[in-house]
Protein backbone atom coordinates (compact mmCIF):
# COMPACT_ATOMS: atom_id res chain seq x y z
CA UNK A 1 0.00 0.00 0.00
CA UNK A 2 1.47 3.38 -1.19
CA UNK A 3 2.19 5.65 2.22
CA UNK A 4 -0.24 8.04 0.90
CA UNK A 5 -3.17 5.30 1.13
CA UNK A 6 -1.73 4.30 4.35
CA UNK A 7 -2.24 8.46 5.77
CA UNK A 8 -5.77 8.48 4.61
CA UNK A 9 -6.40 5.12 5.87
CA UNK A 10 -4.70 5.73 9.76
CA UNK A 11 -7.12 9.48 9.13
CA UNK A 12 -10.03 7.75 8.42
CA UNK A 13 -9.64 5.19 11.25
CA UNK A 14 -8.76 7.82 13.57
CA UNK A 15 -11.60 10.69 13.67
CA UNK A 16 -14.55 8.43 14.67
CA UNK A 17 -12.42 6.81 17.17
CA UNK A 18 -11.84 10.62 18.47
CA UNK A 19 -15.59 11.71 18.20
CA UNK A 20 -16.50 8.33 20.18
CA UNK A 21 -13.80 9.43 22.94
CA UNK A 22 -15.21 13.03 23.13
CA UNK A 23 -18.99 11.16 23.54
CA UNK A 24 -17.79 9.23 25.94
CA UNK A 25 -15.56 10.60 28.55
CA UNK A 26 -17.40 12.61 30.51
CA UNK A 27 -16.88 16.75 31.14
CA UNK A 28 -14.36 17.21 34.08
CA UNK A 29 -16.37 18.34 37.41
CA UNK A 30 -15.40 21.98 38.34
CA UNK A 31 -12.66 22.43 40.68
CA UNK A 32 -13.43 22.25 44.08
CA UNK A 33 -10.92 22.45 47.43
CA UNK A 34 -10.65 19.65 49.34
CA UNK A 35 -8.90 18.09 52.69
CA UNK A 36 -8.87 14.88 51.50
CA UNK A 37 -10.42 12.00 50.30
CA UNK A 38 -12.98 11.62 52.53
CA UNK A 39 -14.05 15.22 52.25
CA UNK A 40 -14.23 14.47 48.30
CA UNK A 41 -16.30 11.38 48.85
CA UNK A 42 -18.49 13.29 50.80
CA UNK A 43 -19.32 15.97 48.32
CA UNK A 44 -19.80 13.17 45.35
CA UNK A 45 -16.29 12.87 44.19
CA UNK A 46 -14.47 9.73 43.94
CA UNK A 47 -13.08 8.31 41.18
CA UNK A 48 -11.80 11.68 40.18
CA UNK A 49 -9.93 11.27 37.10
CA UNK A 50 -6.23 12.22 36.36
CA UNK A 51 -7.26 15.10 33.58
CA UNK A 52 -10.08 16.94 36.43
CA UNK A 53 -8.30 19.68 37.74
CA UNK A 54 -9.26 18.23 41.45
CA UNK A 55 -7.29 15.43 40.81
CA UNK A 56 -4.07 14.56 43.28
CA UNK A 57 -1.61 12.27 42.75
CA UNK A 58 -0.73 11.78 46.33
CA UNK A 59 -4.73 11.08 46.25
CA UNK A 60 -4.48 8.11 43.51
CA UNK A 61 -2.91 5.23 45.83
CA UNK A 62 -2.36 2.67 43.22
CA UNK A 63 -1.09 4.79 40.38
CA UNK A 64 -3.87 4.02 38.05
CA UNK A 65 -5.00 7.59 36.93
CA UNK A 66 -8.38 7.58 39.42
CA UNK A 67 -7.71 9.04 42.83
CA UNK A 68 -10.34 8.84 45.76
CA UNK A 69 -11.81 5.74 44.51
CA UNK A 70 -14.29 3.97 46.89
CA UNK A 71 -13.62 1.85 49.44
CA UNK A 72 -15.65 -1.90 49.44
């Protein structure tokens, strides 16, 4: 396959991918102060994801991009 076939072929695979991501992933939740994670929980946010501007990294214990997740 010529490389220009391969461009329009990685373009044309790539938008709808990028429109399904923007459907998907919701907006981030406006930035609010917080103590801690229990203080977050209480107010509705856990699971606050690494691009939300209320996200910590000190909050996300296991490194996975999610800090203040819920405890089971």
């Amino acid at each position: 396959m010529p490389p220009s076939e391969q461009a329009n072929l990685v373009r044309d695979t790539v938008a709808p991918v990028n429109e399904v991501v923007a459907l998907v992933r919701p907006e981030p939740r406006p930035f609010r102060r917080f103590s801690g994670c229990n203080d977050a929980r209480a107010a509705g946010y856990e699971n606050i994801r690494s691009d939300e501007p209320n996200y910590r990294a000190d909050w996300d214990g296991d490194g996975d991009g999610l800090a203040c997740e819920p405890h089971y």
